[in-house]
PDB file of N, CA and C in Angstrom:
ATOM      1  N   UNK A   1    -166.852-217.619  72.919  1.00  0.00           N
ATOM      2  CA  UNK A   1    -167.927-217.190  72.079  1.00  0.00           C
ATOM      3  C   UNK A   1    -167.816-217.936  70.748  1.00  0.00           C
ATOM      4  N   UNK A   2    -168.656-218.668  70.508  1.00  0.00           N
ATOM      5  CA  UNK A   2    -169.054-219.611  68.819  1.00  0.00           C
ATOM      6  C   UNK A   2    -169.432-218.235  67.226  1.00  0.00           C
ATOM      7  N   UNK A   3    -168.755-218.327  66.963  1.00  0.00           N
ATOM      8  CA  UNK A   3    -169.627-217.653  65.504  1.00  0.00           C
ATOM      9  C   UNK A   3    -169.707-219.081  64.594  1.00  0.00           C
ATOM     10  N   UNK A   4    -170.337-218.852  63.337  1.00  0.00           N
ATOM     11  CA  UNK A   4    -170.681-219.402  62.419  1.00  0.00           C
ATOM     12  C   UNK A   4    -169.991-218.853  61.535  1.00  0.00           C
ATOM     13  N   UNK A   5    -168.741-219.270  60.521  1.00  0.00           N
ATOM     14  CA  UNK A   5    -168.219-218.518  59.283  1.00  0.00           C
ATOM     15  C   UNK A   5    -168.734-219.073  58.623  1.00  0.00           C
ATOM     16  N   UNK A   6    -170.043-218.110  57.585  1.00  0.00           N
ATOM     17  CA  UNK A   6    -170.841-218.537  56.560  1.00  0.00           C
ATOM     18  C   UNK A   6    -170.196-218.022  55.299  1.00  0.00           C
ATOM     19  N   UNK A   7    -169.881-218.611  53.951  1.00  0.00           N
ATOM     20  CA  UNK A   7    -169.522-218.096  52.988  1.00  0.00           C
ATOM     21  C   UNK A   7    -170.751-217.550  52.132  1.00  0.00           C
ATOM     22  N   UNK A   8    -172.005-218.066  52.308  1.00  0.00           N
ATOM     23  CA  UNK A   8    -173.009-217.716  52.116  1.00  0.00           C
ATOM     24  C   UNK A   8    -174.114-216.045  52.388  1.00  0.00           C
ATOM     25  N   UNK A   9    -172.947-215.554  53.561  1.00  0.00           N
ATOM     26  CA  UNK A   9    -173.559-214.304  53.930  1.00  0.00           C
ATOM     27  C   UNK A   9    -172.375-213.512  54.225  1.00  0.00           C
ATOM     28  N   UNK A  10    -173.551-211.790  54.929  1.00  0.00           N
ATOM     29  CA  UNK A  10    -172.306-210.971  54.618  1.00  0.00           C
ATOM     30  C   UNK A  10    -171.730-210.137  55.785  1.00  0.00           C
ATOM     31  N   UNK A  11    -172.971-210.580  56.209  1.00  0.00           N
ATOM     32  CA  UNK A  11    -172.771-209.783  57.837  1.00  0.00           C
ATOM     33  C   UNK A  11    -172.221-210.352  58.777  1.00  0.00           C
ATOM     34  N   UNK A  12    -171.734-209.689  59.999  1.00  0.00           N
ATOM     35  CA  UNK A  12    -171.265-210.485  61.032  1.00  0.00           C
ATOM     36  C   UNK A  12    -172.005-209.250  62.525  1.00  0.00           C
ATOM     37  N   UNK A  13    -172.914-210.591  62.785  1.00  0.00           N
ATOM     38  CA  UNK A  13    -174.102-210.578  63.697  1.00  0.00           C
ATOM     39  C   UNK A  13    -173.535-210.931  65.111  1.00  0.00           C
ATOM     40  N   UNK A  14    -174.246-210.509  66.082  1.00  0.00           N
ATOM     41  CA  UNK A  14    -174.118-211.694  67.514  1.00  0.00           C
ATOM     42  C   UNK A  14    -175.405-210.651  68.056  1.00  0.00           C
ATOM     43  N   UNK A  15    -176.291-211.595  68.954  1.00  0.00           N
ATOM     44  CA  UNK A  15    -177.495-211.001  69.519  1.00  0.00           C
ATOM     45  C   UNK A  15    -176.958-210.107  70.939  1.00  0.00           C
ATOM     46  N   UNK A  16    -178.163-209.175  70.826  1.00  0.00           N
ATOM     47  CA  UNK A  16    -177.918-207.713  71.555  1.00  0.00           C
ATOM     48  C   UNK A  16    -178.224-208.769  73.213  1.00  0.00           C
ATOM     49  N   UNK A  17    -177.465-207.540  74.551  1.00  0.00           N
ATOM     50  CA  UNK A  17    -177.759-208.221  75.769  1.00  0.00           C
ATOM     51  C   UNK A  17    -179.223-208.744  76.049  1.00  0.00           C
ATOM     52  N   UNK A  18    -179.993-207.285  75.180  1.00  0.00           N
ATOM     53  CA  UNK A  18    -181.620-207.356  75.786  1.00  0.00           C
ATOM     54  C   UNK A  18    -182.239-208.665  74.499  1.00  0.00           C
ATOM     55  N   UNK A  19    -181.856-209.465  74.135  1.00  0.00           N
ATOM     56  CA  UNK A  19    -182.276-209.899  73.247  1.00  0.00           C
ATOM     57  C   UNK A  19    -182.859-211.087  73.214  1.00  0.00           C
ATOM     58  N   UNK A  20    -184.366-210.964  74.245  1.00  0.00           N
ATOM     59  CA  UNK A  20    -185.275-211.553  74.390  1.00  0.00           C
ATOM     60  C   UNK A  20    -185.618-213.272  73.965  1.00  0.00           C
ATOM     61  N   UNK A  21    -185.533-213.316  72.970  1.00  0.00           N
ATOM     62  CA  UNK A  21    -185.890-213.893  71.912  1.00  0.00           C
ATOM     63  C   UNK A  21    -185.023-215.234  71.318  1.00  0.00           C
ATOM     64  N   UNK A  22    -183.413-214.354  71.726  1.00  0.00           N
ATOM     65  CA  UNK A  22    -182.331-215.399  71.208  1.00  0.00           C
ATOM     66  C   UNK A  22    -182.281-216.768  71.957  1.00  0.00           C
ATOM     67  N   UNK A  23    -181.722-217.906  71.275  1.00  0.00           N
ATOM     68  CA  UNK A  23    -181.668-219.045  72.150  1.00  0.00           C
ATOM     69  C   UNK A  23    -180.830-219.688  72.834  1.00  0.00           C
ATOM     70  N   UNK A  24    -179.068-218.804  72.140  1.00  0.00           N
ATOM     71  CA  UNK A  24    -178.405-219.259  72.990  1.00  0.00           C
ATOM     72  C   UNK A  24    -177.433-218.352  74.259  1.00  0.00           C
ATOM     73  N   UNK A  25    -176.773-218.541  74.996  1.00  0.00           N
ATOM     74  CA  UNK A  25    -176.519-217.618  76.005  1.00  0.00           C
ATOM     75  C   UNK A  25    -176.183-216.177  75.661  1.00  0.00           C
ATOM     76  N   UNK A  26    -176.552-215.047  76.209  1.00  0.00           N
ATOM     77  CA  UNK A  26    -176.183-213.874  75.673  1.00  0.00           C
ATOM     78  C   UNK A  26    -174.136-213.612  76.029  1.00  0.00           C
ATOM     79  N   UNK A  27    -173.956-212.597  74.761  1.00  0.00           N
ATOM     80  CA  UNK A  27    -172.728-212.473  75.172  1.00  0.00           C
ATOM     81  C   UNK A  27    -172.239-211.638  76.449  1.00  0.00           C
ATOM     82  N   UNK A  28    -171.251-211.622  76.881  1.00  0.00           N
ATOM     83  CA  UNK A  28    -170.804-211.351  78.399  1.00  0.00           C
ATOM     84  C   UNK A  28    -170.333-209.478  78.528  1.00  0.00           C
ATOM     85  N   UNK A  29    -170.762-208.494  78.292  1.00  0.00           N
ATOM     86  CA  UNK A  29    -170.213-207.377  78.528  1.00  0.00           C
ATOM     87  C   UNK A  29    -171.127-206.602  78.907  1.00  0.00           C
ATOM     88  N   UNK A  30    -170.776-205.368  79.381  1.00  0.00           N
ATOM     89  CA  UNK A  30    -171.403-204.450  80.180  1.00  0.00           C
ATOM     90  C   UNK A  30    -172.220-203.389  79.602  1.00  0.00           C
ATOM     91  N   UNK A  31    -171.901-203.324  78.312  1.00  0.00           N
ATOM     92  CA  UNK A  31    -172.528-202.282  77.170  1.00  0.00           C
ATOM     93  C   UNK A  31    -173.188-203.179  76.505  1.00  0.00           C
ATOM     94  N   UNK A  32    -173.957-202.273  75.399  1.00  0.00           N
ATOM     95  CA  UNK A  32    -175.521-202.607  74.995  1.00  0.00           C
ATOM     96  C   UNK A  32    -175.044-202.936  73.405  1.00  0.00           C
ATOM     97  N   UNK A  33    -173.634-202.840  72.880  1.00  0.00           N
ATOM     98  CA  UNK A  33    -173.221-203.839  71.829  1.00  0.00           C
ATOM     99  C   UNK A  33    -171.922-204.432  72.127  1.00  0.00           C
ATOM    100  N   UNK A  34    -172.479-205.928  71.917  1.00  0.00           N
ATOM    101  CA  UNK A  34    -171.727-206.671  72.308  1.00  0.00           C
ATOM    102  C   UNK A  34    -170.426-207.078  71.910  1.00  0.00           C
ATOM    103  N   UNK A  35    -170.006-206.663  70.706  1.00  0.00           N
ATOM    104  CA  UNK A  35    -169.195-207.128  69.879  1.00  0.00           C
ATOM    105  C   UNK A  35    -167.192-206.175  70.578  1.00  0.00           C
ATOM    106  N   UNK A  36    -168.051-204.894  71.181  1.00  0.00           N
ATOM    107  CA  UNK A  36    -166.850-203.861  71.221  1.00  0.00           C
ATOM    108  C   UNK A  36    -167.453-203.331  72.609  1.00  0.00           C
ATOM    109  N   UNK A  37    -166.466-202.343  72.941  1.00  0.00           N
ATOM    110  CA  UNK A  37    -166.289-201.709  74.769  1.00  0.00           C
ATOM    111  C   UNK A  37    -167.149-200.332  73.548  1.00  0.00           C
ATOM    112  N   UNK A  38    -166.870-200.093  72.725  1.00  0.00           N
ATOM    113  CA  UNK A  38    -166.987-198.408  72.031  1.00  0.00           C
ATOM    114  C   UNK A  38    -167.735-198.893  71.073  1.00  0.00           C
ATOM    115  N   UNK A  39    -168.649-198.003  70.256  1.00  0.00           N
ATOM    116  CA  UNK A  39    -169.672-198.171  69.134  1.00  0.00           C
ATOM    117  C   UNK A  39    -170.579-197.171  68.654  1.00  0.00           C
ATOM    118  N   UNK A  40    -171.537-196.942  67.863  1.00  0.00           N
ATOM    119  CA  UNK A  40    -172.210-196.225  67.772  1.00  0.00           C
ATOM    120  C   UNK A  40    -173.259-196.934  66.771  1.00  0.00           C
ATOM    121  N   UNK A  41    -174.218-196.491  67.321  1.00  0.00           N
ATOM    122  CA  UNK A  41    -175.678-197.176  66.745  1.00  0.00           C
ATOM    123  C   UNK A  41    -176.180-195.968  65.730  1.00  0.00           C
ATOM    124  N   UNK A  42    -176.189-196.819  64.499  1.00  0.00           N
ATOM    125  CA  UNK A  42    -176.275-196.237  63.255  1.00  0.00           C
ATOM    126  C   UNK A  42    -177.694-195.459  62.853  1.00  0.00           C
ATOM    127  N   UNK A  43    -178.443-196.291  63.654  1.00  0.00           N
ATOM    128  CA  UNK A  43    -180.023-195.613  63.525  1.00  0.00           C
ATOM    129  C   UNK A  43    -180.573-196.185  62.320  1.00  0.00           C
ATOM    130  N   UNK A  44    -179.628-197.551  62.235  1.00  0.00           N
ATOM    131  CA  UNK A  44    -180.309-198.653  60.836  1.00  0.00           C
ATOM    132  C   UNK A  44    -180.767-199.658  61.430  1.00  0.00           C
ATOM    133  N   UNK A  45    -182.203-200.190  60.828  1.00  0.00           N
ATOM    134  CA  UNK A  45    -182.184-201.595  61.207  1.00  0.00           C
ATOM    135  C   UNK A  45    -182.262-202.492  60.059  1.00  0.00           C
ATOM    136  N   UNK A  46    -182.579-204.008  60.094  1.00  0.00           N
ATOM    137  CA  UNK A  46    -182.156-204.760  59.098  1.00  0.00           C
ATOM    138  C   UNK A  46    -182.380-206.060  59.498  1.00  0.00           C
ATOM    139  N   UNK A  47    -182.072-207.117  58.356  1.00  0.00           N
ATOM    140  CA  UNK A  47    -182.962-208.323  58.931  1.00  0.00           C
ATOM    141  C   UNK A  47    -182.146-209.174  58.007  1.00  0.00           C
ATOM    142  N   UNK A  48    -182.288-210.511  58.218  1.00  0.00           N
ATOM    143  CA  UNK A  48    -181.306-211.748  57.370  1.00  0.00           C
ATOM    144  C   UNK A  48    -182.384-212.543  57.871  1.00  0.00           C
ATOM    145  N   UNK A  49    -183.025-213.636  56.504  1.00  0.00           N
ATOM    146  CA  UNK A  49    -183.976-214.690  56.368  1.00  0.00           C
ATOM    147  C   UNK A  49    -182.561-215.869  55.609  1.00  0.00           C
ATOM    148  N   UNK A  50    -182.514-217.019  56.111  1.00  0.00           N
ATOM    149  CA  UNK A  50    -181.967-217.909  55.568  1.00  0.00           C
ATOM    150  C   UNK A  50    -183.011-218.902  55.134  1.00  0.00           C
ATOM    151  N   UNK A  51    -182.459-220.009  54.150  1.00  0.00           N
ATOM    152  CA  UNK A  51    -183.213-220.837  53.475  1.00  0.00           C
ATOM    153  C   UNK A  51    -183.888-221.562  54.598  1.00  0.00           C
ATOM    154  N   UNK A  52    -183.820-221.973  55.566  1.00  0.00           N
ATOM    155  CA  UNK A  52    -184.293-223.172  56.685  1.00  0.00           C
ATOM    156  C   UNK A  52    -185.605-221.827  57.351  1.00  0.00           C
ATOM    157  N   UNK A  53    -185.634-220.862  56.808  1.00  0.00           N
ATOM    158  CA  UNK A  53    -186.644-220.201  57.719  1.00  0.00           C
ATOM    159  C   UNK A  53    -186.184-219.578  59.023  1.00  0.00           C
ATOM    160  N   UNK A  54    -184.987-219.320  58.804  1.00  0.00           N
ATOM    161  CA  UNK A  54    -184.743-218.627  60.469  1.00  0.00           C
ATOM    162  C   UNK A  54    -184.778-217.048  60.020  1.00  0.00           C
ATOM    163  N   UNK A  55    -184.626-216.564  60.822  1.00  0.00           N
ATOM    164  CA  UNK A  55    -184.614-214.763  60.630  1.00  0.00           C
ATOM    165  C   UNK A  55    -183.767-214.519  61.761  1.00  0.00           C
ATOM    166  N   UNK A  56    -183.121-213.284  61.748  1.00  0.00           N
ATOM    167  CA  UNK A  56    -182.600-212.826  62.622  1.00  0.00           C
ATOM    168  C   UNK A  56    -182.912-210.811  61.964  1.00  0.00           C
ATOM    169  N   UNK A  57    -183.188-209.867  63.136  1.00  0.00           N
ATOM    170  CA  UNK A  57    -183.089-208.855  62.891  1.00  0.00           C
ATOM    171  C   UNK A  57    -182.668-207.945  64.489  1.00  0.00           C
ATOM    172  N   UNK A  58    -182.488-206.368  63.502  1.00  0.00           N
ATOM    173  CA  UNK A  58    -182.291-205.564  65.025  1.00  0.00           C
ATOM    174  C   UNK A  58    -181.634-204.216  64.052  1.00  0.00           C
ATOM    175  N   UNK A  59    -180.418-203.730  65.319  1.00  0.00           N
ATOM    176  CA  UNK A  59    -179.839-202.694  64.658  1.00  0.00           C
ATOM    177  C   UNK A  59    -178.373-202.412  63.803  1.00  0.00           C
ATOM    178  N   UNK A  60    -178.381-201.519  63.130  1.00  0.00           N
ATOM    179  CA  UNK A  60    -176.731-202.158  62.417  1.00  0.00           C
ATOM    180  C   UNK A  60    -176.047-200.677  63.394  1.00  0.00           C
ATOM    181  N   UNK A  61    -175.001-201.584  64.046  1.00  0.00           N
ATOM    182  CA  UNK A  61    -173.488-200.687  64.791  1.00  0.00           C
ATOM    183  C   UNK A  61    -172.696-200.333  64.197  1.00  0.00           C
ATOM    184  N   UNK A  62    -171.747-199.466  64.614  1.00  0.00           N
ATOM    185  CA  UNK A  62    -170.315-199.353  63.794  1.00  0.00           C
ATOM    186  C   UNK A  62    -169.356-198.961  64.983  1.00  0.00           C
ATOM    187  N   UNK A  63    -168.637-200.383  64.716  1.00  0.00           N
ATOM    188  CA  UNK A  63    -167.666-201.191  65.761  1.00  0.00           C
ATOM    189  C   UNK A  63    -166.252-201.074  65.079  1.00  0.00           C
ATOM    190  N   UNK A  64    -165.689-201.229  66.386  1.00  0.00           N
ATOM    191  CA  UNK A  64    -163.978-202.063  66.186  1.00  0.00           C
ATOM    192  C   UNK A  64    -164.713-203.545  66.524  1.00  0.00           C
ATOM    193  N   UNK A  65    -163.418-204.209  65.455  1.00  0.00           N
ATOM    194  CA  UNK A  65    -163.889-205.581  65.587  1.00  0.00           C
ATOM    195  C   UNK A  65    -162.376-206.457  65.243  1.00  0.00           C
ATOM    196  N   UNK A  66    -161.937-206.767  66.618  1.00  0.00           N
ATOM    197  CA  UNK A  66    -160.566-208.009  66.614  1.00  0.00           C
ATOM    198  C   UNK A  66    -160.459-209.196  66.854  1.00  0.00           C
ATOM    199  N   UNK A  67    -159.727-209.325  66.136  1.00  0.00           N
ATOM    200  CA  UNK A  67    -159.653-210.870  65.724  1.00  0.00           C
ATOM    201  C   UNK A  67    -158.173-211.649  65.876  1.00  0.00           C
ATOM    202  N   UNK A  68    -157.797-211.952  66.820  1.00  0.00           N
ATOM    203  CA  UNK A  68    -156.645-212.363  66.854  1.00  0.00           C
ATOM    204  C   UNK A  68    -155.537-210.998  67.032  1.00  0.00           C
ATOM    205  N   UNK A  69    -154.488-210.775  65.854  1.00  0.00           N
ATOM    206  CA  UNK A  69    -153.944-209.391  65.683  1.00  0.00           C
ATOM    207  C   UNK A  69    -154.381-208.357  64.671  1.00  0.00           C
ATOM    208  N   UNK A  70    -155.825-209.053  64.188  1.00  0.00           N
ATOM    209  CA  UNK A  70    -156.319-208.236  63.214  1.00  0.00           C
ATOM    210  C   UNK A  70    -157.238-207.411  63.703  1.00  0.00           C
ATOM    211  N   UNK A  71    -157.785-206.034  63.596  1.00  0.00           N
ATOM    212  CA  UNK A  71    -158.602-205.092  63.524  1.00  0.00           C
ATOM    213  C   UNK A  71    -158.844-204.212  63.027  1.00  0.00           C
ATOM    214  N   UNK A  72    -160.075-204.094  62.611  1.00  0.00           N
ATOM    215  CA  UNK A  72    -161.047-202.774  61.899  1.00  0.00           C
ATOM    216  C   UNK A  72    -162.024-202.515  62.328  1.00  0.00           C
ATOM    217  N   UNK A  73    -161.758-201.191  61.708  1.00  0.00           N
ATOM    218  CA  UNK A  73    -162.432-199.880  62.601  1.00  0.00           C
ATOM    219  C   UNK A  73    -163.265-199.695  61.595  1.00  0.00           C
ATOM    220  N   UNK A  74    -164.782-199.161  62.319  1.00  0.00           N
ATOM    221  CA  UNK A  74    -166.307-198.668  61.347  1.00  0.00           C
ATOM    222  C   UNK A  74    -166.635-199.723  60.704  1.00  0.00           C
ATOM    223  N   UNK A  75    -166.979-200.863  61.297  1.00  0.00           N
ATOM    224  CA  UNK A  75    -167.244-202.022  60.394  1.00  0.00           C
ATOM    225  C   UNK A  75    -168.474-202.232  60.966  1.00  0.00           C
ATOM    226  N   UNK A  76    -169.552-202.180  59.729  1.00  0.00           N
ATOM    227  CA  UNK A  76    -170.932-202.602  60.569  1.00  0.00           C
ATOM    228  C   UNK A  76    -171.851-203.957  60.765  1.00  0.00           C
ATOM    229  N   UNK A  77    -171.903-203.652  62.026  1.00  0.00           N
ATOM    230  CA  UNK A  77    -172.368-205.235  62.402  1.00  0.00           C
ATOM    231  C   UNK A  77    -174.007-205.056  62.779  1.00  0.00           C
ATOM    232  N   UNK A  78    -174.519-206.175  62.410  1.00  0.00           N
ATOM    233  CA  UNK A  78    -175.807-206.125  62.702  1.00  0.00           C
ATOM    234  C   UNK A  78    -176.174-206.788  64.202  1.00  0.00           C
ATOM    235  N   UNK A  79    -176.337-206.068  65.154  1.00  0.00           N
ATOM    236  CA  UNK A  79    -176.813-206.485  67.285  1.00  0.00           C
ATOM    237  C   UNK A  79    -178.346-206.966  66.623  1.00  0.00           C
ATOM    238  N   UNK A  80    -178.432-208.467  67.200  1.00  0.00           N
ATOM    239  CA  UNK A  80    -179.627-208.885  66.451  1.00  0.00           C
ATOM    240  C   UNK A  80    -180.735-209.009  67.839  1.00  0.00           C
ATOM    241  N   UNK A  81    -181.646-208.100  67.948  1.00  0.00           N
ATOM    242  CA  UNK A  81    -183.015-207.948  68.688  1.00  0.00           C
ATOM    243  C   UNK A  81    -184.056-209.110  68.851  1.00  0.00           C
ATOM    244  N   UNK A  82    -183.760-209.456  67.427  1.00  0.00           N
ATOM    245  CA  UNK A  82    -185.216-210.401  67.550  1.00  0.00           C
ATOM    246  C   UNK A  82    -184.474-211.987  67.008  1.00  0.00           C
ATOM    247  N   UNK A  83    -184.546-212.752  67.212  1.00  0.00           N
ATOM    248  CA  UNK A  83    -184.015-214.088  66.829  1.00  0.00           C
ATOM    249  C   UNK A  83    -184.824-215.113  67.178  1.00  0.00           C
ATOM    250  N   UNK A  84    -185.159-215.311  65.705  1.00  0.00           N
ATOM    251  CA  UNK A  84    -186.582-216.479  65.388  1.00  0.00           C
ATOM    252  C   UNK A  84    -185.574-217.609  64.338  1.00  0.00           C
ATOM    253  N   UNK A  85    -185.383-218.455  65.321  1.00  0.00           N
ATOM    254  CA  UNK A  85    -184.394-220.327  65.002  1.00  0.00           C
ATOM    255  C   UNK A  85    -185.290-220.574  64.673  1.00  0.00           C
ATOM    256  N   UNK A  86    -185.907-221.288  63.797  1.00  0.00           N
ATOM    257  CA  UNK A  86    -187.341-222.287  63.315  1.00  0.00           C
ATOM    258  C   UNK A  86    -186.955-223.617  62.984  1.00  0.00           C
ATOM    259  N   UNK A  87    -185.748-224.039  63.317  1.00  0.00           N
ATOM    260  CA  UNK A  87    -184.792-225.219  63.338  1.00  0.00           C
ATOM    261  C   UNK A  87    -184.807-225.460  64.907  1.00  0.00           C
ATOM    262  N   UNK A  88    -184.080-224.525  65.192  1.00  0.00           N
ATOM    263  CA  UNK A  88    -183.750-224.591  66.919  1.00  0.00           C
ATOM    264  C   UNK A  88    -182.077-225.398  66.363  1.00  0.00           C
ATOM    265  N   UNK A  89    -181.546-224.990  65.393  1.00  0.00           N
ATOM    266  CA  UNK A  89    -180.286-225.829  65.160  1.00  0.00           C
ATOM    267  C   UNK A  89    -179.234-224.451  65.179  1.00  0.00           C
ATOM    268  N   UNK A  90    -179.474-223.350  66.050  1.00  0.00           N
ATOM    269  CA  UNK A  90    -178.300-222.591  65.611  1.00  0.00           C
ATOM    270  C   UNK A  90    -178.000-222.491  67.330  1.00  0.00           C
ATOM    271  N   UNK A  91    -176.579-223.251  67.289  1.00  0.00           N
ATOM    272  CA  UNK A  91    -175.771-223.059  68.115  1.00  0.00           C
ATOM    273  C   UNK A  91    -174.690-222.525  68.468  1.00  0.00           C
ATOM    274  N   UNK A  92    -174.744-220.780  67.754  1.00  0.00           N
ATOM    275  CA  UNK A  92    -173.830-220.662  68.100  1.00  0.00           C
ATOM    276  C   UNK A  92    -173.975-219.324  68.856  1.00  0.00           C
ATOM    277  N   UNK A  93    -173.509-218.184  68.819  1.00  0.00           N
ATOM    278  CA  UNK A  93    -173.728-217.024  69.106  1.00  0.00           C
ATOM    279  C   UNK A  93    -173.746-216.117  67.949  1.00  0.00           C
ATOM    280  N   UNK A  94    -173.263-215.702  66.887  1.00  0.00           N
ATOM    281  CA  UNK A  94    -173.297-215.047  66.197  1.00  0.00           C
ATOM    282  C   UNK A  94    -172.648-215.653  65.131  1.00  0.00           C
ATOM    283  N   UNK A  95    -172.925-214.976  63.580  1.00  0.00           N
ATOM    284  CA  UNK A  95    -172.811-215.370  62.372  1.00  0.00           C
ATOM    285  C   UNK A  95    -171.557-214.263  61.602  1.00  0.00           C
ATOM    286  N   UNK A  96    -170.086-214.893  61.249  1.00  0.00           N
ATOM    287  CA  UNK A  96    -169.565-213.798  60.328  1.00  0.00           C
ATOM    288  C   UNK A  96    -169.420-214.364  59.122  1.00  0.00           C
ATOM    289  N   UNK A  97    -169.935-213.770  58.556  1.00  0.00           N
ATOM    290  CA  UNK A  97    -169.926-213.507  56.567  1.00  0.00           C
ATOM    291  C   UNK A  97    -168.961-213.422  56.255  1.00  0.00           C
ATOM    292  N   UNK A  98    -168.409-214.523  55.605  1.00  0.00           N
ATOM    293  CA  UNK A  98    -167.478-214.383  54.330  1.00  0.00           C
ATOM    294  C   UNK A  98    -167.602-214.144  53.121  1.00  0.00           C
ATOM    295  N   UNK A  99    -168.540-213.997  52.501  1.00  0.00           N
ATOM    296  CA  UNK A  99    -169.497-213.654  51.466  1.00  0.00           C
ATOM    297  C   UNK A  99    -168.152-212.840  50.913  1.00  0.00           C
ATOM    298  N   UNK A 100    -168.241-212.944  49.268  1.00  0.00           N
ATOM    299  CA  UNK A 100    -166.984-212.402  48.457  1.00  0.00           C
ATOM    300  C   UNK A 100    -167.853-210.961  47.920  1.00  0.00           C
ATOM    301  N   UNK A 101    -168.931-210.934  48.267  1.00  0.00           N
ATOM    302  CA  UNK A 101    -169.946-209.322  47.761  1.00  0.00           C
ATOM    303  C   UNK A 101    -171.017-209.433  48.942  1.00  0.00           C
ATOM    304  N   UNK A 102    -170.997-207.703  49.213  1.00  0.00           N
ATOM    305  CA  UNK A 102    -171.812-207.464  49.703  1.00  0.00           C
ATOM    306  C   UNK A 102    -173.267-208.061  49.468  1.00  0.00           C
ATOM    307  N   UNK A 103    -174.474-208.276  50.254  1.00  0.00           N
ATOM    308  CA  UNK A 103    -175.507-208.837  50.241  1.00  0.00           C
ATOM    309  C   UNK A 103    -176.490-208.141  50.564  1.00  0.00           C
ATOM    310  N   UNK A 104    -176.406-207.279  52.276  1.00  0.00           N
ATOM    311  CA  UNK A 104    -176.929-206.650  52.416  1.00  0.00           C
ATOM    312  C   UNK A 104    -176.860-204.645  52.084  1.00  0.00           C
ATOM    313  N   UNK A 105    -178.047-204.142  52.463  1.00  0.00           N
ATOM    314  CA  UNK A 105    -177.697-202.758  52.319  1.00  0.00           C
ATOM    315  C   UNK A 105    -177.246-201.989  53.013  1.00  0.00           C
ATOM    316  N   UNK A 106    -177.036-202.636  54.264  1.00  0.00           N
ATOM    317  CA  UNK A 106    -175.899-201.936  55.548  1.00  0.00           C
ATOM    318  C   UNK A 106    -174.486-202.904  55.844  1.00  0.00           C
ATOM    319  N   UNK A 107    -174.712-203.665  55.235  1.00  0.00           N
ATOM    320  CA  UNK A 107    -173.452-204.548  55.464  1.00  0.00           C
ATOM    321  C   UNK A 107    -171.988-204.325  55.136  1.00  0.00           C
ATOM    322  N   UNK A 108    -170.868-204.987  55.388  1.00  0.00           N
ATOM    323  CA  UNK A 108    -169.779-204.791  54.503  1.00  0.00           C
ATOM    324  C   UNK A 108    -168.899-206.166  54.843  1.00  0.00           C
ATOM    325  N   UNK A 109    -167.953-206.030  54.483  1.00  0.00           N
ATOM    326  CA  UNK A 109    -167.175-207.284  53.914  1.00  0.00           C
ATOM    327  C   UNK A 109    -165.939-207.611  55.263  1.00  0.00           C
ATOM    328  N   UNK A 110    -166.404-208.099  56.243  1.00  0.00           N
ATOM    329  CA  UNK A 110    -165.385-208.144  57.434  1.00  0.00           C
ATOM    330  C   UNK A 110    -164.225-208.325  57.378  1.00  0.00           C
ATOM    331  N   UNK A 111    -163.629-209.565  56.914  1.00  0.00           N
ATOM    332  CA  UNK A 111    -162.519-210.213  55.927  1.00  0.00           C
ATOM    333  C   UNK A 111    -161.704-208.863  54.884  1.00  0.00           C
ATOM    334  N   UNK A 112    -162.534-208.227  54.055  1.00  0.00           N
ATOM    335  CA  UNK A 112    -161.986-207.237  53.610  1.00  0.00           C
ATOM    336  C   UNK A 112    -161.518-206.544  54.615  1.00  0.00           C
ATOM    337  N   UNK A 113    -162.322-205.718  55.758  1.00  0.00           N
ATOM    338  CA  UNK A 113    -161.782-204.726  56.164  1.00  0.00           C
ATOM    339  C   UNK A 113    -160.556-205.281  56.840  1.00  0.00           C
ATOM    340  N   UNK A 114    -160.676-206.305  57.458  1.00  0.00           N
ATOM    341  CA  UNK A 114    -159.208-206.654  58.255  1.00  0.00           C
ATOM    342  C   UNK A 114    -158.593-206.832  57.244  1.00  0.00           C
ATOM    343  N   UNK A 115    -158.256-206.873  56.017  1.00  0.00           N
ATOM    344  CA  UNK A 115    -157.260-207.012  55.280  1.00  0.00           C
ATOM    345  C   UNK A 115    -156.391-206.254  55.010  1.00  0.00           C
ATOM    346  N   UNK A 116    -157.559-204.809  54.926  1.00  0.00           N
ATOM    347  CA  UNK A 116    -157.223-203.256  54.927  1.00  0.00           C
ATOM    348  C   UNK A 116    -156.798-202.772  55.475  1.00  0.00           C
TER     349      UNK A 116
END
């Protein structure tokens, strides 16, 4: 699985199974967020516009999320529904934010929490 580490943003995204829209292969699991086996859908949704005109939106989760030997718990990720590339240059699967401040209003600081 490809992410994108953007220092520029804050979230850390990857598109939902049903997610129509996205362009590159969906991720591989049996549940309806992709990121974790366990989750809970926050009943938020939310959206990220970058400078090139792409958008990505959907719902924000609250996941375990590991990384090597690192993990945190209740970290919310945005399962992206709708994914409009207007480049057609994003190759990857999902986007994690390194962003040193929050950006969005459901977001949080991934990097932080595994630090924690």
């Amino acid at each position: 699985m490809l992410f994108n580490f953007d220092t520029g943003s804050d979230y850390l995204w990857a598109p939902n199974l049903v997610c129509a829209s996205c362009d590159t292969p969906l991720l591989p699991s049996a549940g309806v967020a992709p990121l974790a086996a366990e989750g809970t859908d926050l009943g938020l949704s939310d959206s990220i516009a970058y400078a090139d005109g792409s958008e990505f939106s959907g719902e924000v989760w609250d996941l375990s999320v590991t990384s090597g030997d690192a993990t945190a718990t209740d970290v919310n990720v945005l399962v992206v529904d709708d994914w409009n590339d207007t480049t057609g240059a994003t190759s990857y699967h999902g986007l994690c934010g390194l962003s040193p401040e929050v950006l969005s209003d459901h977001s949080e600081l991934l990097v932080e929490a595994w630090y924690e």
